[in-house]
Protein backbone atom coordinates (compact mmCIF):
# COMPACT_ATOMS: atom_id res chain seq x y z
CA UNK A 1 122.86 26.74 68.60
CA UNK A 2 124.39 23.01 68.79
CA UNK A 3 121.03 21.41 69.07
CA UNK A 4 119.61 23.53 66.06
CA UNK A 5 122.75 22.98 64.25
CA UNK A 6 122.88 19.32 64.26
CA UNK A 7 119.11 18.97 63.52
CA UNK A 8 119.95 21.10 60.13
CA UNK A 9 123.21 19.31 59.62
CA UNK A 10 121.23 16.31 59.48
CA UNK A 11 118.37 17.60 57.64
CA UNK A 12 120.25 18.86 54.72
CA UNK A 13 122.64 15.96 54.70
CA UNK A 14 120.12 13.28 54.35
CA UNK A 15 119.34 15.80 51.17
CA UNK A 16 122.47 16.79 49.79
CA UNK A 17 124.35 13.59 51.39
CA UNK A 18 127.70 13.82 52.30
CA UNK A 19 129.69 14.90 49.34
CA UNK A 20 127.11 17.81 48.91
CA UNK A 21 127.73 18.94 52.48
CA UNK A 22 131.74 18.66 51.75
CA UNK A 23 130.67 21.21 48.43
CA UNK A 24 128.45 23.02 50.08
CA UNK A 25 131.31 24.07 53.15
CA UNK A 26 128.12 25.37 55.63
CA UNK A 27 128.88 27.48 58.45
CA UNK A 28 126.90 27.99 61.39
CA UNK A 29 127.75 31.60 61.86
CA UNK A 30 125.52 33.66 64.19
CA UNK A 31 122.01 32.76 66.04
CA UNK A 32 119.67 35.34 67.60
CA UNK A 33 116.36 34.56 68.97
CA UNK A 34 114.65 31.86 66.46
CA UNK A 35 116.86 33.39 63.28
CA UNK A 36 120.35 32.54 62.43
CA UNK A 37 122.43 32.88 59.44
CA UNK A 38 124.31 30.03 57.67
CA UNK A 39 127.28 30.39 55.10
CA UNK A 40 127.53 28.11 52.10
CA UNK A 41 129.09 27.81 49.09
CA UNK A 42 127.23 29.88 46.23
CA UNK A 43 127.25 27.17 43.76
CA UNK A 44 125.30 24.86 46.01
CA UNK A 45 122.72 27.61 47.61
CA UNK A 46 119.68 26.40 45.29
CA UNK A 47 120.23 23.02 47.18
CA UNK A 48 120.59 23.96 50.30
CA UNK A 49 117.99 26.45 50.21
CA UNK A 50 116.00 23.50 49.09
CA UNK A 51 116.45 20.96 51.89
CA UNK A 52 115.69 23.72 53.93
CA UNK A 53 112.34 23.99 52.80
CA UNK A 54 111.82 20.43 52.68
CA UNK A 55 112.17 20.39 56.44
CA UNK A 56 108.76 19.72 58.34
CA UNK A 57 109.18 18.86 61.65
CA UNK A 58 110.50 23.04 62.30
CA UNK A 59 109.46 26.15 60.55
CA UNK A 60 112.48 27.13 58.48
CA UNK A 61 112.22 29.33 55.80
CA UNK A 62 115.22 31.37 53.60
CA UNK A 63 114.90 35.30 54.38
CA UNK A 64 117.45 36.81 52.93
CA UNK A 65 120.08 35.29 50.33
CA UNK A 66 123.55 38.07 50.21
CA UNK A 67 126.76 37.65 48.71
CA UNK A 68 128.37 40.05 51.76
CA UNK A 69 127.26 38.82 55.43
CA UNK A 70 127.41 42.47 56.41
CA UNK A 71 124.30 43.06 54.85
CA UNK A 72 122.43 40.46 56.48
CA UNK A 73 122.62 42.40 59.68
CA UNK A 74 119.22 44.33 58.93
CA UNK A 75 117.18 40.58 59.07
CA UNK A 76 118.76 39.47 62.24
C-alpha cells in the first residue's frame, strides 16, 4: 500500500496543496486487492473526492462515501 499511498498523497496534494492535506487529516486505512478505503475529514471530502477523479495516469474512482467505516465493509 506504500507505493499506492504516496502516488495519492501526491496526487491530491498537488490539488489540495499542503494546508488542504493538514485539513483534510487522510488516512490510509485498509487495502484489499485494487480497492482501499481512505479516511478524511468530512468538511474537505468534496475536495478530495475531487482530486481523486482528476487523477489520470490510474483508474480511481469514489465507491462508497460513509460516515461509520463499519459500513464500508460490504464494498471491500
Amino acid at each position: 500500500m506504500v507505493n499506492h499511498q504516496k502516488f495519492l498523497e501526491g496526487e491530491i496534494r498537488s490539488f489540495i496543496g499542503d494546508l488542504g492535506m493538514a485539513r483534510a487529516g487522510i488516512k490510509f486505512l485498509k487495502k484489499k486487492g485494487n480497492k482501499g478505503v481512505i479516511q478524511v475529514n468530512n468538511k474537505s471530502l468534496n475536495e478530495i473526492k475531487t482530486a481523486l477523479a482528476l487523477i489520470e495516469k490510474e483508474n480511481v474512482r469514489t465507491l462508497k462515501v460513509s460516515g461509520m467505516l463499519n459500513k464500508l465493509v460490504d464494498v471491500m
